[in-house]
N, C-alpha and C. Protein backbone atom coordinates (compact mmCIF):
# COMPACT_ATOMS: atom_id res chain seq x y z
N UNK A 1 36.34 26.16 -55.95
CA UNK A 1 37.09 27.23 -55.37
C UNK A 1 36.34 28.53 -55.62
N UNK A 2 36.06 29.50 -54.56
CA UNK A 2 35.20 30.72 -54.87
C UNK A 2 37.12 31.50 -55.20
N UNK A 3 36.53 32.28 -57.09
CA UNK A 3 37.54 32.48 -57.55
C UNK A 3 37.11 33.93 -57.63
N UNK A 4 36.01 34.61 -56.83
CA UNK A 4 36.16 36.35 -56.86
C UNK A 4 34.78 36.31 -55.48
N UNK A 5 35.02 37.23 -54.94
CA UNK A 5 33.73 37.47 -54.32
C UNK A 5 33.80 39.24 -53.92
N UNK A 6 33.25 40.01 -54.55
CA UNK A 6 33.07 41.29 -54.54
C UNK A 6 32.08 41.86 -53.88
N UNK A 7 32.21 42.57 -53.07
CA UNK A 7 31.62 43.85 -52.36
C UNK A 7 30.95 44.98 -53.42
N UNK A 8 29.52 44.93 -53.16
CA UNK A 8 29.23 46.32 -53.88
C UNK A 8 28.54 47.48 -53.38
N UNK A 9 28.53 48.64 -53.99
CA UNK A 9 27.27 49.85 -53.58
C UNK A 9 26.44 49.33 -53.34
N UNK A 10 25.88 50.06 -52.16
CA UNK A 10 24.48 50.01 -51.89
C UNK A 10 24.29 48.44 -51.23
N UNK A 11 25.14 47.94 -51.08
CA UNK A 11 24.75 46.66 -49.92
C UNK A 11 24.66 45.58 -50.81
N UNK A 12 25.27 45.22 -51.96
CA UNK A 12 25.43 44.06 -52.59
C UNK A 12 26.71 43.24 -52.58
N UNK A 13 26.72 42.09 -52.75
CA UNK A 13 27.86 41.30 -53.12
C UNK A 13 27.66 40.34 -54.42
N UNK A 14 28.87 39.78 -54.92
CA UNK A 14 28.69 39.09 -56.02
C UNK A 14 29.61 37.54 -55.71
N UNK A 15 30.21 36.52 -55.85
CA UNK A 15 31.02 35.84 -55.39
C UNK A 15 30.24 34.41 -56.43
N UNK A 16 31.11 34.13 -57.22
CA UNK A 16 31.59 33.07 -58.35
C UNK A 16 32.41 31.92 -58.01
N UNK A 17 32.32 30.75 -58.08
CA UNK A 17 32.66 29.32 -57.77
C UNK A 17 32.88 28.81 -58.87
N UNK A 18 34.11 28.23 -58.69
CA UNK A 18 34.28 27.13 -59.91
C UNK A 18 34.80 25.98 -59.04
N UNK A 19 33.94 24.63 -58.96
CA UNK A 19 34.15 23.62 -58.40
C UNK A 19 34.16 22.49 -59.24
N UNK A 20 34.85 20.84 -58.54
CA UNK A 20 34.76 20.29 -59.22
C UNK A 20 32.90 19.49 -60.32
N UNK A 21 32.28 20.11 -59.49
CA UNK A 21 31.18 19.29 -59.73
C UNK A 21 30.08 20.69 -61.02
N UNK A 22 30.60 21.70 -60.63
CA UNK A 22 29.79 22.74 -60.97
C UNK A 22 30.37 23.98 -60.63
N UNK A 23 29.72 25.00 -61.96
CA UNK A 23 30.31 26.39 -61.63
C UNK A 23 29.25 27.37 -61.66
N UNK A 24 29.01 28.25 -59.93
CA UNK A 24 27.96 29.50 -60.03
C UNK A 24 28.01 30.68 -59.53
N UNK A 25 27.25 31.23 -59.40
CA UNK A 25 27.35 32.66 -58.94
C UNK A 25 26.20 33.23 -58.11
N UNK A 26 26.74 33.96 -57.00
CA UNK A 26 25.84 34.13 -55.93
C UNK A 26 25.56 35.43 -55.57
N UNK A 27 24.45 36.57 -56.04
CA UNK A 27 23.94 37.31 -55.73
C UNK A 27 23.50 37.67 -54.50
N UNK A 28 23.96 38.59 -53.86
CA UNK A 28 23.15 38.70 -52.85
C UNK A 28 23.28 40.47 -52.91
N UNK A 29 21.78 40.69 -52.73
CA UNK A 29 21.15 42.68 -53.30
C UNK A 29 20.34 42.51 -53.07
N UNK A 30 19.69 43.75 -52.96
CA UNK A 30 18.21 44.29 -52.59
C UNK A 30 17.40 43.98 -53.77
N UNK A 31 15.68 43.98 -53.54
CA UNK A 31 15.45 43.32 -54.25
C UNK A 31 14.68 44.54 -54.89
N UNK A 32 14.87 45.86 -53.91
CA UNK A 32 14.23 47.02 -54.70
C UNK A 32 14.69 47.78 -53.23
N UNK A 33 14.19 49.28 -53.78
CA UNK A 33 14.28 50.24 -52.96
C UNK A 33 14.87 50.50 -51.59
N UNK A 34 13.62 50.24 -51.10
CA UNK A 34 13.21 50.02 -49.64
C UNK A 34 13.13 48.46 -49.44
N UNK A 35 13.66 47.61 -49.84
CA UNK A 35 13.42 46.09 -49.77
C UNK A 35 14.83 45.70 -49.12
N UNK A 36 15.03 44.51 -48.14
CA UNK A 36 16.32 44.46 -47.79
C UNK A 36 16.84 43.15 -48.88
N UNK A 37 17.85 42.63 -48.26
CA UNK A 37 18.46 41.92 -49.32
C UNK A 37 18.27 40.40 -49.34
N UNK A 38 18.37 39.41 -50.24
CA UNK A 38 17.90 38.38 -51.04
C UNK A 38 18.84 37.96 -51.72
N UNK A 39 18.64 36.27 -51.71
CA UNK A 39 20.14 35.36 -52.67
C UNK A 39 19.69 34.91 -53.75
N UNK A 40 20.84 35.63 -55.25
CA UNK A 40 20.04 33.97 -56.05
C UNK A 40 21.22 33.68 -56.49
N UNK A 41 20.85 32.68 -57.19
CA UNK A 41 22.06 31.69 -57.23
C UNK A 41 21.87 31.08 -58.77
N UNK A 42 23.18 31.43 -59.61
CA UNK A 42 22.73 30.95 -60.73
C UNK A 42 24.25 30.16 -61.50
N UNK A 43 23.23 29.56 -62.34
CA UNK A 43 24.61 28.12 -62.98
C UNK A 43 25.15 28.99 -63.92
N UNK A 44 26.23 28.88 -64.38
CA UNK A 44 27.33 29.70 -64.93
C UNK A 44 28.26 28.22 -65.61
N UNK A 45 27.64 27.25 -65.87
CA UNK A 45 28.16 26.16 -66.29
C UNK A 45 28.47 26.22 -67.93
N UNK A 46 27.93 26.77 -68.73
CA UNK A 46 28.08 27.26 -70.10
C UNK A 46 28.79 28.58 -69.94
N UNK A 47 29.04 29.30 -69.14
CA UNK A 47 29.51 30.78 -69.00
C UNK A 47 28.76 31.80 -68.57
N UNK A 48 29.23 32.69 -68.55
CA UNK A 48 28.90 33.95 -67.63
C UNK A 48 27.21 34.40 -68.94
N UNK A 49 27.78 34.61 -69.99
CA UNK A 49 26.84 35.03 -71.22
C UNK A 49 25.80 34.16 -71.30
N UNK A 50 25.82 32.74 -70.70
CA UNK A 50 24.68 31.95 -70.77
C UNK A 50 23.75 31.44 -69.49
N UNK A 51 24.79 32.13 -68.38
CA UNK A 51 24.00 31.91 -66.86
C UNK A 51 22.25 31.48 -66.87
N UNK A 52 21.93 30.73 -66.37
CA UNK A 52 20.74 30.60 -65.76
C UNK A 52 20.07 30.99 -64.07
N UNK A 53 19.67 31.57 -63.89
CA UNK A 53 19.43 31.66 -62.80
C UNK A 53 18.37 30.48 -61.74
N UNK A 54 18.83 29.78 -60.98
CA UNK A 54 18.30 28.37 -60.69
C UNK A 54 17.42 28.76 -59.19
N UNK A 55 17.55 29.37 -58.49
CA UNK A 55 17.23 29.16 -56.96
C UNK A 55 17.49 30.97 -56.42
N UNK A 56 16.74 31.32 -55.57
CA UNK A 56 16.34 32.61 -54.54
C UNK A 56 16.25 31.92 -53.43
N UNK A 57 17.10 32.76 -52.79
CA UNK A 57 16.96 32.67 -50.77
C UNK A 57 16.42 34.13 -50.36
N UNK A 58 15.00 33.82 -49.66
CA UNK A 58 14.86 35.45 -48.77
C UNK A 58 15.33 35.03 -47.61
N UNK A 59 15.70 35.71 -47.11
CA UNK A 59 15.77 35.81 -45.29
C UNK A 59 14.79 36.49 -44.96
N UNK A 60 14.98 35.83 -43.48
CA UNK A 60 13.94 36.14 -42.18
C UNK A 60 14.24 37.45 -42.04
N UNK A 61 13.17 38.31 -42.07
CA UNK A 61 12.86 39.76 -41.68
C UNK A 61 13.70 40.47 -40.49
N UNK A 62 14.18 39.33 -39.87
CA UNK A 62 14.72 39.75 -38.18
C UNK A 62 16.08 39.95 -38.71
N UNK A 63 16.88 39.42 -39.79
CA UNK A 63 18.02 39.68 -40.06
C UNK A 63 18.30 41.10 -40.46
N UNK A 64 19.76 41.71 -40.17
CA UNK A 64 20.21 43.39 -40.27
C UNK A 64 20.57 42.87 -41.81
N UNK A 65 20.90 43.87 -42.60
CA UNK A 65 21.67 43.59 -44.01
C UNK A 65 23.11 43.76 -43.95
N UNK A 66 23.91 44.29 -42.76
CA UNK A 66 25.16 43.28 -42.59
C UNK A 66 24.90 41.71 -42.00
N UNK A 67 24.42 41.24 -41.24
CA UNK A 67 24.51 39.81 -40.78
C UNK A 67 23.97 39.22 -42.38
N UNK A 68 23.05 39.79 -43.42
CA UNK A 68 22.80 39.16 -44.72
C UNK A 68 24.02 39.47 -45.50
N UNK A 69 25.01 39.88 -45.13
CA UNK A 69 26.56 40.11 -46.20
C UNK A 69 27.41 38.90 -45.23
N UNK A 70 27.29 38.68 -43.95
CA UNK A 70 28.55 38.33 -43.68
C UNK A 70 27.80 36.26 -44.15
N UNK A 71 26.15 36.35 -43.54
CA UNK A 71 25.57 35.36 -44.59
C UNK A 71 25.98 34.84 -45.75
N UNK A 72 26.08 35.39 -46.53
CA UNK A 72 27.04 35.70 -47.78
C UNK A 72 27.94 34.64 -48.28
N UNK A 73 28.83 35.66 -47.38
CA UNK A 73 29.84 34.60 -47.40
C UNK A 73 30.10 32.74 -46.56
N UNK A 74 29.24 32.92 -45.62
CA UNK A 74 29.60 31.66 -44.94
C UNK A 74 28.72 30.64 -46.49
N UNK A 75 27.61 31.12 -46.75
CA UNK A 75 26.80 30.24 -47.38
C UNK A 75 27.66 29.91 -49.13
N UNK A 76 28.60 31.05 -49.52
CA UNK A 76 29.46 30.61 -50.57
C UNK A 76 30.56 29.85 -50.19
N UNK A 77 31.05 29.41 -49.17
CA UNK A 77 31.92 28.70 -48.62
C UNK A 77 30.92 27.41 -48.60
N UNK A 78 29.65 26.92 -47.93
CA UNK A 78 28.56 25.96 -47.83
C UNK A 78 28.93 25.00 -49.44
N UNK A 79 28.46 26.42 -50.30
CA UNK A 79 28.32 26.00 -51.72
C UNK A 79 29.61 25.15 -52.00
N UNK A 80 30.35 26.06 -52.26
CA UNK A 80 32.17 25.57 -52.06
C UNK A 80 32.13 23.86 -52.04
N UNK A 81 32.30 24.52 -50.77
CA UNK A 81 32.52 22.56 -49.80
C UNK A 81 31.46 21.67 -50.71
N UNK A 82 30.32 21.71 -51.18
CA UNK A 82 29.40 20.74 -51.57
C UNK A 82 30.06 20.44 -52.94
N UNK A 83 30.39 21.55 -53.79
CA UNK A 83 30.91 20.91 -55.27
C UNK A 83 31.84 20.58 -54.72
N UNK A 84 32.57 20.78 -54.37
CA UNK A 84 34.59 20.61 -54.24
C UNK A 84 34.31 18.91 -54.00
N UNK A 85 33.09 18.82 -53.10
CA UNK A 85 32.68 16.94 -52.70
C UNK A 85 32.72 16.43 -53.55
N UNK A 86 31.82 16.25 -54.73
CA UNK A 86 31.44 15.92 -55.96
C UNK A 86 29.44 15.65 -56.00
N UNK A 87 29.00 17.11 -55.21
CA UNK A 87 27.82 17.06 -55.24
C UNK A 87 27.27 17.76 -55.89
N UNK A 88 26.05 17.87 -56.76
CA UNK A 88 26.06 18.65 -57.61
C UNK A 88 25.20 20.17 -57.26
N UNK A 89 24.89 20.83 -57.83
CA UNK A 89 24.56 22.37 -57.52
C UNK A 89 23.04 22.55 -57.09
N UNK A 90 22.15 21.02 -57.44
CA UNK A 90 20.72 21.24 -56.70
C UNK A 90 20.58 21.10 -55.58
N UNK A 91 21.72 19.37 -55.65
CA UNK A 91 21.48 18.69 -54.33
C UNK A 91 22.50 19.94 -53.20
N UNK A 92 23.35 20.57 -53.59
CA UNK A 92 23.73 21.55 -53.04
C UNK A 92 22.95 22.54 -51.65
N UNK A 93 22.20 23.00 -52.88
CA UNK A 93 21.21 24.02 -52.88
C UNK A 93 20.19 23.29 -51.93
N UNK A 94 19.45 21.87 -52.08
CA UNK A 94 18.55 21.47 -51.62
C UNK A 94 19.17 21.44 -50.07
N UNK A 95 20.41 20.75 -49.73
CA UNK A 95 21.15 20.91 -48.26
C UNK A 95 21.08 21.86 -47.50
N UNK A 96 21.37 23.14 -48.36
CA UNK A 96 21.29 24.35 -47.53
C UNK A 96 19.90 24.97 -47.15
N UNK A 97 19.20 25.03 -48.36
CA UNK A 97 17.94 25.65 -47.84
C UNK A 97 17.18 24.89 -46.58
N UNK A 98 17.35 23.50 -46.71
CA UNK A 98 16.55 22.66 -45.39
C UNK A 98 17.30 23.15 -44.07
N UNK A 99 18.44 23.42 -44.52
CA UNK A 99 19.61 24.03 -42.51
C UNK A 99 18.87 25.32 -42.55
N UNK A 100 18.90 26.20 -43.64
CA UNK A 100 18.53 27.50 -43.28
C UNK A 100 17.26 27.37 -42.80
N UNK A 101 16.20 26.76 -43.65
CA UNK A 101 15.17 27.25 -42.72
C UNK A 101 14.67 26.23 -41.53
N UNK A 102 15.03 25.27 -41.35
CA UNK A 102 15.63 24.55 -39.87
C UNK A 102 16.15 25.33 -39.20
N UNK A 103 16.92 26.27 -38.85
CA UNK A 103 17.76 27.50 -38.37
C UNK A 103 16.86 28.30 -37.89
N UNK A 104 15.91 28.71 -39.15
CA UNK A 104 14.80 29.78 -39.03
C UNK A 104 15.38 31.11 -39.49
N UNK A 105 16.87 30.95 -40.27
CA UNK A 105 17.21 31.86 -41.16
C UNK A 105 16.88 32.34 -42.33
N UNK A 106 16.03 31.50 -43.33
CA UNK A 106 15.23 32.12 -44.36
C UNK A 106 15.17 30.67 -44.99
N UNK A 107 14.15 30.95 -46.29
CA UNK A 107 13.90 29.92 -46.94
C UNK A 107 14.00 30.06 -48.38
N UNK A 108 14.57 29.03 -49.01
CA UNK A 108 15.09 29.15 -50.87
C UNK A 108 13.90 28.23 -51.85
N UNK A 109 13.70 29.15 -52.21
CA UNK A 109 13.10 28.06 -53.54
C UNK A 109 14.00 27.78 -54.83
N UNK A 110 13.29 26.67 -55.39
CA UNK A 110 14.21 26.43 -56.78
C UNK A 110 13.43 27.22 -57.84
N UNK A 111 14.34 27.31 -58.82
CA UNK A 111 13.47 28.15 -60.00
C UNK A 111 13.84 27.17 -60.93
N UNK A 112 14.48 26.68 -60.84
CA UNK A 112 15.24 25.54 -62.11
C UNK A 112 15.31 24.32 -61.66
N UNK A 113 15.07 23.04 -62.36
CA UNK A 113 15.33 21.66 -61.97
C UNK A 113 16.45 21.78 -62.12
N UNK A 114 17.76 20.99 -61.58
CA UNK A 114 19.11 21.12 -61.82
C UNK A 114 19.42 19.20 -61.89
């Protein structure tokens, strides 16, 4: 269940999942300045104080940084649906990044084995 998903300054969002399979949290902010915005995605399975950060999504350059907020959200709903299954947060992650950049919406790497 996504149990907060917040709007922030400057073109960020934040939005936290607690599912049956796994619990994370989904960044999406600039990655500097003049840089537009970027996902990461991190396990929150020990708690907020022990987060790991597992996986980054950039998007395709052609995207505005509202269509990367309303992104956002469809892709924390994605997440959602995959734990709520009983799948876990790589194989998750691994699902989405192959649609996104099949799509030609951007592409995720892992930072963490999960």
């Amino acid at each position: 269940m996504i149990t907060s998903n917040t709007k922030y300054s400057f073109g960020g969002k934040v939005a936290t999942l607690e599912t049956k399979s796994f619990n994370c949290m989904i960044s999406t902010a600039k990655d500097g300045w003049f840089k537009k915005q970027s996902m990461i995605f991190w396990d929150i399975n020990a708690g907020m104080a022990s987060r790991r950060q597992v996986a980054k999504l950039f998007f395709n350059g052609f995207l505005s940084s509202a269509q990367r907020i309303e992104l956002h959200d469809v892709i924390s709903h994605v997440i959602d649906e995959g734990g709520m299954s009983g799948k876990s947060l790589g194989d998750t992650l691994t699902e989405l990044f192959d649609g996104l950049k099949r799509e030609g919406i951007g592409f995720g790497t892992m930072i963490e084995d999960l």
